[in-house]
PDB file of N, CA and C in Angstrom:
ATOM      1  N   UNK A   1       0.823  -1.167   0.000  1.00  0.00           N
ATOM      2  CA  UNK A   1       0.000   0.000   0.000  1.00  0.00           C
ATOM      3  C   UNK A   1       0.879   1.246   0.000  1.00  0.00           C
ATOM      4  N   UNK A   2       0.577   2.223  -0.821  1.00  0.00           N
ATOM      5  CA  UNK A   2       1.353   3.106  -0.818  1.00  0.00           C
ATOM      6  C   UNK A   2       0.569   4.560  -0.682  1.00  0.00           C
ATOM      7  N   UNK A   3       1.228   5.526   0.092  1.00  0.00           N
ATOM      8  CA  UNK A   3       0.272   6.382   0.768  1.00  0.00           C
ATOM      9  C   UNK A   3       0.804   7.459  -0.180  1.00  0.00           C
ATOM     10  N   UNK A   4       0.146   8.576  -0.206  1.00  0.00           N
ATOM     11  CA  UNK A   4       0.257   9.778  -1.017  1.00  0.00           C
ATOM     12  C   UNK A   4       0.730  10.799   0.139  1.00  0.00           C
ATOM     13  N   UNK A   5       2.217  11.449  -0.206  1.00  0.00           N
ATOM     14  CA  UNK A   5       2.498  12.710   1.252  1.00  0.00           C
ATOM     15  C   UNK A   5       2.234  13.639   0.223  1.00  0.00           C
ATOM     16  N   UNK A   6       2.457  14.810   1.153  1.00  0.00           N
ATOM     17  CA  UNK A   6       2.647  16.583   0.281  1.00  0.00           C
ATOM     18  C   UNK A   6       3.615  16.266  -0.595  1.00  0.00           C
ATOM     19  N   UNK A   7       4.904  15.580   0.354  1.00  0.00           N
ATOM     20  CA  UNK A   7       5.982  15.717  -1.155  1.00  0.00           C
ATOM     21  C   UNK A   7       6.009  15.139  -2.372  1.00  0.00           C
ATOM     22  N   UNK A   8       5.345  13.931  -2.610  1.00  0.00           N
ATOM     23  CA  UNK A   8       5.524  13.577  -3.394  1.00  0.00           C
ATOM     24  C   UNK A   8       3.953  14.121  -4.548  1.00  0.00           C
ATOM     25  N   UNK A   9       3.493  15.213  -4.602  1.00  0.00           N
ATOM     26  CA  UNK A   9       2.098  15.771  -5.238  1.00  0.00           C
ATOM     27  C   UNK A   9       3.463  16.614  -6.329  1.00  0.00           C
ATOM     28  N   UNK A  10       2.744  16.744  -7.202  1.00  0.00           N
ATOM     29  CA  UNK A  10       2.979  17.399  -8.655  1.00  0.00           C
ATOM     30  C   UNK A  10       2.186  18.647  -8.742  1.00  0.00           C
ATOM     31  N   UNK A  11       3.537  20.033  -9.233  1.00  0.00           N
ATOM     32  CA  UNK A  11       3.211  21.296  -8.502  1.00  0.00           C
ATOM     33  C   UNK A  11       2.119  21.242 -10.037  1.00  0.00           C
ATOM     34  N   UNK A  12       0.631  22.179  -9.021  1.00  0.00           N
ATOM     35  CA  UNK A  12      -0.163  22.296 -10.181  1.00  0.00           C
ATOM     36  C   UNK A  12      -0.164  23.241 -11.067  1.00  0.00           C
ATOM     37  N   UNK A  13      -0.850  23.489 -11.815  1.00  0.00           N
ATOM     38  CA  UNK A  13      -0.887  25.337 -12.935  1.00  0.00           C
ATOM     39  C   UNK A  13      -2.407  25.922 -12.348  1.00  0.00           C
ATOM     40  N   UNK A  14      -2.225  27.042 -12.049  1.00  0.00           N
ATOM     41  CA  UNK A  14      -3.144  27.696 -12.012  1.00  0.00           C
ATOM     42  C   UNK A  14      -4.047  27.965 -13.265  1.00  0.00           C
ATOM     43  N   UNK A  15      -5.334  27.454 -12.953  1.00  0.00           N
ATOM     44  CA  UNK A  15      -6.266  27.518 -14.233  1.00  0.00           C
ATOM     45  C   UNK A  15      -6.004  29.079 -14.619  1.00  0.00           C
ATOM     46  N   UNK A  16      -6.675  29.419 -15.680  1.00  0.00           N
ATOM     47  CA  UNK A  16      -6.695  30.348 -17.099  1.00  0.00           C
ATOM     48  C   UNK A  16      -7.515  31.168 -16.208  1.00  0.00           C
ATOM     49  N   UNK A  17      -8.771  30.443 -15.867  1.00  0.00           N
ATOM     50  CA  UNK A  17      -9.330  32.084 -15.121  1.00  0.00           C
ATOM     51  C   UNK A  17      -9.181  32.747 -14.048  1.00  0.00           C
ATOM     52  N   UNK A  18      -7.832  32.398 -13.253  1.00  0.00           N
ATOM     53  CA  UNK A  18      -7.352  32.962 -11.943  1.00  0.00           C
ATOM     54  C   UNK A  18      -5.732  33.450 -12.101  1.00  0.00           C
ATOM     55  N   UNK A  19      -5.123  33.175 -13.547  1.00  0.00           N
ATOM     56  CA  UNK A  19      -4.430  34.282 -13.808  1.00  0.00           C
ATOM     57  C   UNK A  19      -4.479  35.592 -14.001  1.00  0.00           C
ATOM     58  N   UNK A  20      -3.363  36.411 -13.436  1.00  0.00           N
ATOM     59  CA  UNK A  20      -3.165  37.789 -13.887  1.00  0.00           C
ATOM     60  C   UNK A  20      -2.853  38.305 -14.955  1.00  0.00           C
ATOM     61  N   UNK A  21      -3.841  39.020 -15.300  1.00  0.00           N
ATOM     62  CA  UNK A  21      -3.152  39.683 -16.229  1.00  0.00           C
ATOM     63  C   UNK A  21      -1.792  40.956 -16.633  1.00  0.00           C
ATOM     64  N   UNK A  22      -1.405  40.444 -17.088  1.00  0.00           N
ATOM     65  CA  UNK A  22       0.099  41.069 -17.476  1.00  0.00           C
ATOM     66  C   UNK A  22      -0.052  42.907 -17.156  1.00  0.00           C
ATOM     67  N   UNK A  23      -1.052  43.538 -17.598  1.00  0.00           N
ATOM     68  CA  UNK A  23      -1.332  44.686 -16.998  1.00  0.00           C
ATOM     69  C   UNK A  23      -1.552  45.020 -15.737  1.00  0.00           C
ATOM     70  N   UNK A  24      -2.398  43.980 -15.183  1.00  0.00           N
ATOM     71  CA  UNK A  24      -2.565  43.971 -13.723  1.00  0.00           C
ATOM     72  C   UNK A  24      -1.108  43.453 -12.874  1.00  0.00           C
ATOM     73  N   UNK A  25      -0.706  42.605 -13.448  1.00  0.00           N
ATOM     74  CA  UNK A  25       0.736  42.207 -12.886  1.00  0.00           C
ATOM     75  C   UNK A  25       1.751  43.585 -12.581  1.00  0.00           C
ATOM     76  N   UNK A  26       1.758  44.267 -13.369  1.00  0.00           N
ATOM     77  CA  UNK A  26       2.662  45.591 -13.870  1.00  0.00           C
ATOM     78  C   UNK A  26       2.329  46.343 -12.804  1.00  0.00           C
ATOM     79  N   UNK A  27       0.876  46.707 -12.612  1.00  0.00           N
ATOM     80  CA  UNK A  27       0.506  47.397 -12.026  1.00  0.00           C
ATOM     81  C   UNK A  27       1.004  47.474 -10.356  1.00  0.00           C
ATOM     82  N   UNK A  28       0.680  45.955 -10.375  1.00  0.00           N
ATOM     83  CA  UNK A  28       0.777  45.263  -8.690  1.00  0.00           C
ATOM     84  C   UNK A  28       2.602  45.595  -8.559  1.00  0.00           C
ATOM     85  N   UNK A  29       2.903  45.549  -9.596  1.00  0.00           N
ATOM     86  CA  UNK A  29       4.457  45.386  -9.213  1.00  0.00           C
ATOM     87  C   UNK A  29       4.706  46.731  -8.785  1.00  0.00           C
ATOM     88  N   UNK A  30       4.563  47.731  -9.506  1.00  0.00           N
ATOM     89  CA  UNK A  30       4.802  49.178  -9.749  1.00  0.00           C
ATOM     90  C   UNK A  30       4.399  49.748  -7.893  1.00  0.00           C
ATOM     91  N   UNK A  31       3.199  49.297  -7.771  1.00  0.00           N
ATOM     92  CA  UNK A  31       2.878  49.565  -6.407  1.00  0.00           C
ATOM     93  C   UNK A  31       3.267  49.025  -5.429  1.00  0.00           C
ATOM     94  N   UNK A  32       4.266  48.220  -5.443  1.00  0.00           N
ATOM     95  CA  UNK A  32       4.863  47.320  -4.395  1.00  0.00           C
ATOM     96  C   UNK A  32       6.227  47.799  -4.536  1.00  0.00           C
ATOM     97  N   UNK A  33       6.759  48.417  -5.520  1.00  0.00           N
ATOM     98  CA  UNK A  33       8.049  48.996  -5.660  1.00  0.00           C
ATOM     99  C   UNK A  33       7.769  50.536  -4.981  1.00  0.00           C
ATOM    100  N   UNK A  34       7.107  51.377  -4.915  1.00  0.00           N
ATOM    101  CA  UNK A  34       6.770  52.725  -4.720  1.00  0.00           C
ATOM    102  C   UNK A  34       5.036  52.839  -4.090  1.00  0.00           C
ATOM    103  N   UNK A  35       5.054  51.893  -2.919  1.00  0.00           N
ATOM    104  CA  UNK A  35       3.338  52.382  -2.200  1.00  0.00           C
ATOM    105  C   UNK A  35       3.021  53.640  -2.256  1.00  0.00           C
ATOM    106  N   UNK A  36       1.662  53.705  -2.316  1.00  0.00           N
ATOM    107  CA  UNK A  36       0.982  55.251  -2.164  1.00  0.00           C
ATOM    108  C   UNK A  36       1.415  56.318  -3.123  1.00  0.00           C
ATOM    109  N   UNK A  37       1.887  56.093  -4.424  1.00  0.00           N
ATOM    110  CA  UNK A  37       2.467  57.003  -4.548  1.00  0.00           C
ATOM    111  C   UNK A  37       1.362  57.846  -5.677  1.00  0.00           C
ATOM    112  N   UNK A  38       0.101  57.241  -5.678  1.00  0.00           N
ATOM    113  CA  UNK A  38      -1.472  58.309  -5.910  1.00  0.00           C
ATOM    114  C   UNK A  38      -1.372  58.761  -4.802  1.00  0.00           C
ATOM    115  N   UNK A  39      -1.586  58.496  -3.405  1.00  0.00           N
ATOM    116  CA  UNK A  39      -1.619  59.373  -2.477  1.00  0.00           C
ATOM    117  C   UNK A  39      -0.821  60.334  -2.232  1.00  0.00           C
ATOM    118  N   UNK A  40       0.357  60.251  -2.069  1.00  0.00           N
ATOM    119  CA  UNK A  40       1.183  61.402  -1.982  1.00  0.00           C
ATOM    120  C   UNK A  40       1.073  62.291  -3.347  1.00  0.00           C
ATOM    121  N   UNK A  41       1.151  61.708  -4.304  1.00  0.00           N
ATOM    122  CA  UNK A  41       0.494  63.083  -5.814  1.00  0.00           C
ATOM    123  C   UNK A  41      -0.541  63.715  -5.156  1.00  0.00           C
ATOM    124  N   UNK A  42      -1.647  63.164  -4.608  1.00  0.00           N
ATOM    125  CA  UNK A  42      -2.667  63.609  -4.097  1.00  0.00           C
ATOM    126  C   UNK A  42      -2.761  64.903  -2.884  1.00  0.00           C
ATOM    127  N   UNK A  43      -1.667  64.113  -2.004  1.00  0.00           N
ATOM    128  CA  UNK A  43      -1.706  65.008  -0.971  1.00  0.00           C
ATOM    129  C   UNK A  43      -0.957  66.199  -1.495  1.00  0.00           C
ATOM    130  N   UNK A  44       0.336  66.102  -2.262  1.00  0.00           N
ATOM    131  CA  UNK A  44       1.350  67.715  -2.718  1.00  0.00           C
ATOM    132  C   UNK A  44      -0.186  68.096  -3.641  1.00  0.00           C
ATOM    133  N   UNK A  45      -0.722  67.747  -4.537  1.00  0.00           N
ATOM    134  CA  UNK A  45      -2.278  68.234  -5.222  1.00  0.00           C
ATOM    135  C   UNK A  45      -2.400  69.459  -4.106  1.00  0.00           C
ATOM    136  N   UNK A  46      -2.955  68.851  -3.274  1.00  0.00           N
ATOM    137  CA  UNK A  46      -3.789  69.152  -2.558  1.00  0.00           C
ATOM    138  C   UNK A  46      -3.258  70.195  -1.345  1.00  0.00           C
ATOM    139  N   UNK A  47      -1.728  70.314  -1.201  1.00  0.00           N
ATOM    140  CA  UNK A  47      -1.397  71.032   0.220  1.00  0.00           C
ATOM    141  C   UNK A  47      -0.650  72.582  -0.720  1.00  0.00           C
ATOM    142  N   UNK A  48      -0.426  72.425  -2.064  1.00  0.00           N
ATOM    143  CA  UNK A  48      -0.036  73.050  -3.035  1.00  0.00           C
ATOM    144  C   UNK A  48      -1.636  74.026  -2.899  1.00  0.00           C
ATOM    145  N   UNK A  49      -2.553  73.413  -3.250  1.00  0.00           N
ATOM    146  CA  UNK A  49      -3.816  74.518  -3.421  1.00  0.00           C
ATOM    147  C   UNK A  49      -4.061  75.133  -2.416  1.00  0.00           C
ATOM    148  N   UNK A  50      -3.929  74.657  -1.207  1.00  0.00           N
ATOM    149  CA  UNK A  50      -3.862  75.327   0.142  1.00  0.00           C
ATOM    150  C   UNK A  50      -3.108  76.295  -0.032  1.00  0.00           C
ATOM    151  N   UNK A  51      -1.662  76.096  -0.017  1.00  0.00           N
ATOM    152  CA  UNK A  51      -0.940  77.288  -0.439  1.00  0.00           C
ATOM    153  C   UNK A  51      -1.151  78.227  -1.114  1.00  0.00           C
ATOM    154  N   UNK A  52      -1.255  78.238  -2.554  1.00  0.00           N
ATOM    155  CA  UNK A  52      -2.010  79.050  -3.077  1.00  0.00           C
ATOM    156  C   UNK A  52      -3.073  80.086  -2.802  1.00  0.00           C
ATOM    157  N   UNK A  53      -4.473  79.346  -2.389  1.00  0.00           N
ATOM    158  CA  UNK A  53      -5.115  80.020  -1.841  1.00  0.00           C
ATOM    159  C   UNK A  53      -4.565  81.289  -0.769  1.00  0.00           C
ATOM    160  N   UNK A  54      -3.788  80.787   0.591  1.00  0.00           N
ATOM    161  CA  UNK A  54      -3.309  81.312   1.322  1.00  0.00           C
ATOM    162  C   UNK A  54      -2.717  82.416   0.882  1.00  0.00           C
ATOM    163  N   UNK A  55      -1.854  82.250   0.281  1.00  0.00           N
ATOM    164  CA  UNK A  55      -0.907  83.435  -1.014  1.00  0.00           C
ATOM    165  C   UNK A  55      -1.903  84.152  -1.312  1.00  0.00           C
ATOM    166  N   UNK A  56      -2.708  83.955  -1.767  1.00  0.00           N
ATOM    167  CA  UNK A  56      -3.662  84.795  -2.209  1.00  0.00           C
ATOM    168  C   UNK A  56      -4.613  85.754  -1.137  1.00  0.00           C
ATOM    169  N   UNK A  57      -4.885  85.139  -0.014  1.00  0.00           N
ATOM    170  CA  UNK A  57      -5.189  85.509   1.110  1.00  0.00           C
ATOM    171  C   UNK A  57      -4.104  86.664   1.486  1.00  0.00           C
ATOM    172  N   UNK A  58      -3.490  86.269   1.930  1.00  0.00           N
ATOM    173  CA  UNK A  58      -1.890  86.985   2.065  1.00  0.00           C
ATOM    174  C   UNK A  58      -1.810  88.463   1.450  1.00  0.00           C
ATOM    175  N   UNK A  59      -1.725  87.757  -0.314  1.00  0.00           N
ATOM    176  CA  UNK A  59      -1.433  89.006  -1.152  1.00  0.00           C
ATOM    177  C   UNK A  59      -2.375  90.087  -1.105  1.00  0.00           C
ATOM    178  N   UNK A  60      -3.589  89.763  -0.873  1.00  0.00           N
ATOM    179  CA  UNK A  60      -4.689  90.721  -0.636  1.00  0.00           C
ATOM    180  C   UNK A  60      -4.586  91.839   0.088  1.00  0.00           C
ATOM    181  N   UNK A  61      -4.354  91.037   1.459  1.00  0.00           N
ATOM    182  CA  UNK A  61      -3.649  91.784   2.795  1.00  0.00           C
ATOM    183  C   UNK A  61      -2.348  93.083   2.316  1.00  0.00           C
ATOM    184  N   UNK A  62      -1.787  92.628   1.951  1.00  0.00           N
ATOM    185  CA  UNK A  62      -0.472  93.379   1.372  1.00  0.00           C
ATOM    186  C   UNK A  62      -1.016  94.572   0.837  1.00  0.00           C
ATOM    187  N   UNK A  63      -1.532  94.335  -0.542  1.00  0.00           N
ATOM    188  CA  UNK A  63      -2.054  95.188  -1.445  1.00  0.00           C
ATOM    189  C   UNK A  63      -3.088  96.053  -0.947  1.00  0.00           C
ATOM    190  N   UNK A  64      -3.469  95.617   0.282  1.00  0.00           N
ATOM    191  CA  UNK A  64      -4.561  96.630   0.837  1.00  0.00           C
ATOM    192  C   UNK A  64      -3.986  96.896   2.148  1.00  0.00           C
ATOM    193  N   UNK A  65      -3.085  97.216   1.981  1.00  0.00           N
ATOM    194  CA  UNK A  65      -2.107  97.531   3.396  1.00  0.00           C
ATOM    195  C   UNK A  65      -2.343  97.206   4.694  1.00  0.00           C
ATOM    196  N   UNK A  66      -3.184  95.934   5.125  1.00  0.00           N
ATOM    197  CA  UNK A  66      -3.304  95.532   6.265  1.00  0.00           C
ATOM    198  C   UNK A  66      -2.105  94.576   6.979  1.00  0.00           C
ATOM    199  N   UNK A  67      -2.134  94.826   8.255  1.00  0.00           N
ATOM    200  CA  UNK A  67      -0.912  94.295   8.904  1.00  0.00           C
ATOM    201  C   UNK A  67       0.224  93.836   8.289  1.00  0.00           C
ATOM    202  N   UNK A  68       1.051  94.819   7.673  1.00  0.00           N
ATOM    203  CA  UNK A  68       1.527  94.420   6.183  1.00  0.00           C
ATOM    204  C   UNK A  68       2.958  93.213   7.093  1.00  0.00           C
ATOM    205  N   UNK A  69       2.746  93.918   8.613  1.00  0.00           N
ATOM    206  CA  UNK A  69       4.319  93.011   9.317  1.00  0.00           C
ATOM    207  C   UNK A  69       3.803  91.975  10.027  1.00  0.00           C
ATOM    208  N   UNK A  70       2.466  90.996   9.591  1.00  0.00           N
ATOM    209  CA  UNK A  70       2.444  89.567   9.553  1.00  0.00           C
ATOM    210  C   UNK A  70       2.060  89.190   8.397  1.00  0.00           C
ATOM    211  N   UNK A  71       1.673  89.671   7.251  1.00  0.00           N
ATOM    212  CA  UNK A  71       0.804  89.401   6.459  1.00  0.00           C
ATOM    213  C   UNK A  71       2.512  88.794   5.214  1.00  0.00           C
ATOM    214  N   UNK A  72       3.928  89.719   5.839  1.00  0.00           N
ATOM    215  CA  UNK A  72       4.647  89.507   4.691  1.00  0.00           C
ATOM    216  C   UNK A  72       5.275  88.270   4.660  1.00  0.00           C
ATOM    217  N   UNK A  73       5.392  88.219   5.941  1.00  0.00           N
ATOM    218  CA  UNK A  73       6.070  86.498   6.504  1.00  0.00           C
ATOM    219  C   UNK A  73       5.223  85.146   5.777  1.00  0.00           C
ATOM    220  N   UNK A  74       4.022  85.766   6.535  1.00  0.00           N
ATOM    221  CA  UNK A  74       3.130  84.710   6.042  1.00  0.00           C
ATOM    222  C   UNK A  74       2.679  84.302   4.117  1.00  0.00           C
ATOM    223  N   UNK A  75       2.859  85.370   3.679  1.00  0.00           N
ATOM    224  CA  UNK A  75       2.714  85.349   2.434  1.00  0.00           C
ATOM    225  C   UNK A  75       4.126  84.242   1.873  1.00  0.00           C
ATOM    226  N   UNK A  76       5.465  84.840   2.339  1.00  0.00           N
ATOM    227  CA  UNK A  76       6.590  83.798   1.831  1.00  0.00           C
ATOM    228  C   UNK A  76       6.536  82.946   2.571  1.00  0.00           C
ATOM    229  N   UNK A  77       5.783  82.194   3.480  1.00  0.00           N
ATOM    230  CA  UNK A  77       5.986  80.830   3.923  1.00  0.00           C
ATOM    231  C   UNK A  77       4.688  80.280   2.505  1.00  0.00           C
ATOM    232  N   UNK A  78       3.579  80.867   2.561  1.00  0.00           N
ATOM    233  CA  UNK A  78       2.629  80.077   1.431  1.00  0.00           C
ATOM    234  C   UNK A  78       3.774  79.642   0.164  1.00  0.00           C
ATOM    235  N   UNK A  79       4.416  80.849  -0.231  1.00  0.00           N
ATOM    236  CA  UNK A  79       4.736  80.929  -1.459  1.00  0.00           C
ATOM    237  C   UNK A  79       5.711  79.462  -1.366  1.00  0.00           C
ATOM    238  N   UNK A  80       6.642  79.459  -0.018  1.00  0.00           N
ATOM    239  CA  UNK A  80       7.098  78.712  -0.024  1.00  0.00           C
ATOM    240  C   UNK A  80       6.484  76.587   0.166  1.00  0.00           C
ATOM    241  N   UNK A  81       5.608  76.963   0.608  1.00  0.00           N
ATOM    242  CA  UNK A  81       5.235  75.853   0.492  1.00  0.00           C
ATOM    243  C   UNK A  81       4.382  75.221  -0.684  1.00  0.00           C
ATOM    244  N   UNK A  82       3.995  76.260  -1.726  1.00  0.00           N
ATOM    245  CA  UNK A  82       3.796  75.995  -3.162  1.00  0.00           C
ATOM    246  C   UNK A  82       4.684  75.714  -3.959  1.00  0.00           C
ATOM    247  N   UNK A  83       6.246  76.331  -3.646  1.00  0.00           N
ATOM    248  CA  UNK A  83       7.065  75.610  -4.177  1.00  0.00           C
ATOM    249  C   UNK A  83       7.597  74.344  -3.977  1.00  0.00           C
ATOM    250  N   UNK A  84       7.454  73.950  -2.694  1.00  0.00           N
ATOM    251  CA  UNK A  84       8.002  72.288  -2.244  1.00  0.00           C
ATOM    252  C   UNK A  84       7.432  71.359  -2.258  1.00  0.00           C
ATOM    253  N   UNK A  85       5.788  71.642  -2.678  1.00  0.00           N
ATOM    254  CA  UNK A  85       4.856  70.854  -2.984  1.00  0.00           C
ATOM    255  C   UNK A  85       5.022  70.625  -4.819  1.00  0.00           C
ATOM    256  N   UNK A  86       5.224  71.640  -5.669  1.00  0.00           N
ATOM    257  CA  UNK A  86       5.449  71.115  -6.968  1.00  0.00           C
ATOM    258  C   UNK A  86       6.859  70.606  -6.985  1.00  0.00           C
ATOM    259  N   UNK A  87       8.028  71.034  -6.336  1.00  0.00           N
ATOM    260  CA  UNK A  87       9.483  69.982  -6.472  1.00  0.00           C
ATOM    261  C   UNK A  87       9.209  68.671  -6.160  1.00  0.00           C
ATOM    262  N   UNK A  88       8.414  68.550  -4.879  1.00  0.00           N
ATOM    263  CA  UNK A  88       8.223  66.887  -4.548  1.00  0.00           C
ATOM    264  C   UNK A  88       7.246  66.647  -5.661  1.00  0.00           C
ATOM    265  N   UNK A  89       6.171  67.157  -6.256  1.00  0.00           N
ATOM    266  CA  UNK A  89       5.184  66.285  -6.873  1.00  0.00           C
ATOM    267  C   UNK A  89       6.751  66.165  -8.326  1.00  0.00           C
ATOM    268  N   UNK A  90       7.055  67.113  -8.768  1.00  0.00           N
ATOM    269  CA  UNK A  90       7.977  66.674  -9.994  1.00  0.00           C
ATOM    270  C   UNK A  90       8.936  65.724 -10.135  1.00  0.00           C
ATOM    271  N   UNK A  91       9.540  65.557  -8.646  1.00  0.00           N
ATOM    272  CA  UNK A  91      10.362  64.646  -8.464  1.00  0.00           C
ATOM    273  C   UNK A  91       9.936  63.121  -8.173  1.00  0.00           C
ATOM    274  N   UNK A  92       8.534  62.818  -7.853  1.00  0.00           N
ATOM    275  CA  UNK A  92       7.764  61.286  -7.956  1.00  0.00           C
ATOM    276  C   UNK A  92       7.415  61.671  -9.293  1.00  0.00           C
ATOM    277  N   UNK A  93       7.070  62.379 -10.292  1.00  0.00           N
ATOM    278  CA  UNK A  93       7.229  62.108 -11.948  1.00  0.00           C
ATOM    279  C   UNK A  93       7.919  61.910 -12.388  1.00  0.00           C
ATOM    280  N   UNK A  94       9.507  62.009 -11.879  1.00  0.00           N
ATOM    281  CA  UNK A  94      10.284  61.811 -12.286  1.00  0.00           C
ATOM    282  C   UNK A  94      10.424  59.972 -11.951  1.00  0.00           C
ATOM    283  N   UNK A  95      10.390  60.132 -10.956  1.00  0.00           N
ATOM    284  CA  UNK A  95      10.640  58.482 -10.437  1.00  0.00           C
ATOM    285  C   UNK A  95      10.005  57.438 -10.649  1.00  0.00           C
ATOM    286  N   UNK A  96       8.492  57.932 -11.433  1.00  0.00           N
ATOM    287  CA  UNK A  96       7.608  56.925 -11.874  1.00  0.00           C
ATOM    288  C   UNK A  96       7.666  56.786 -13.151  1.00  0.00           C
ATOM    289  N   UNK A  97       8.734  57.976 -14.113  1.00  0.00           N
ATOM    290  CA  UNK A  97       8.985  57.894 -15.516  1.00  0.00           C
ATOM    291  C   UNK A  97      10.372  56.559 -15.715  1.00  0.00           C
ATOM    292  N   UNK A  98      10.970  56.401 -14.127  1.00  0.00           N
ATOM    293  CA  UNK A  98      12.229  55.563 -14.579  1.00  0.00           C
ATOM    294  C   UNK A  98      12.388  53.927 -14.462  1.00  0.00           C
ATOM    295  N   UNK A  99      12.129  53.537 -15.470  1.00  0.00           N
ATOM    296  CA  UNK A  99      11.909  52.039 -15.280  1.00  0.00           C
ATOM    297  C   UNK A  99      12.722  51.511 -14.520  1.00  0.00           C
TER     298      UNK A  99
END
């Protein structure tokens, strides 16, 4: 009598309809090399328009001469954080352009 173990079973193939597809494969890979990296586009999106706005808030102030000695600080921190939000978003375009 001869018994059947794990080791001696023959590795199977995954049927046709529970393969990946080669696009989806790519995909899965891409996101396992670089997680989140819609979210973080998302978030510089999104902390960039804040800025902006603010700047704009800001510049208002200026131009209509209100508290022009908080309004100037605050205006170059917006400005500045509109700029470090498009370097980081350019620099994950860059990194998702490099195979």
């Amino acid at each position: 009598m001869t018994h059947s173990t794990p080791n001696n079973r023959q590795p199977q193939s995954k049927p046709k309809s529970r393969q990946m597809s080669p696009e989806k494969y790519a995909r899965l890979k891409a996101e396992a090399k670089a997680p989140y990296r819609g979210l973080r586009k998302f978030i510089y999106v999104a902390f960039a328009a804040s800025g902006f706005i603010g700047g704009l808030v800001f510049l208002a102030q200026l131009i209509a001469g209100r508290e022009v000695g908080t309004a100037f600080p605050n205006l170059a921190l917006q400005v500045g954080i509109v700029a470090l939000m498009i370097w980081l978003f350019r620099l994950e375009q860059r990194a998702e352009r490099k195979p």
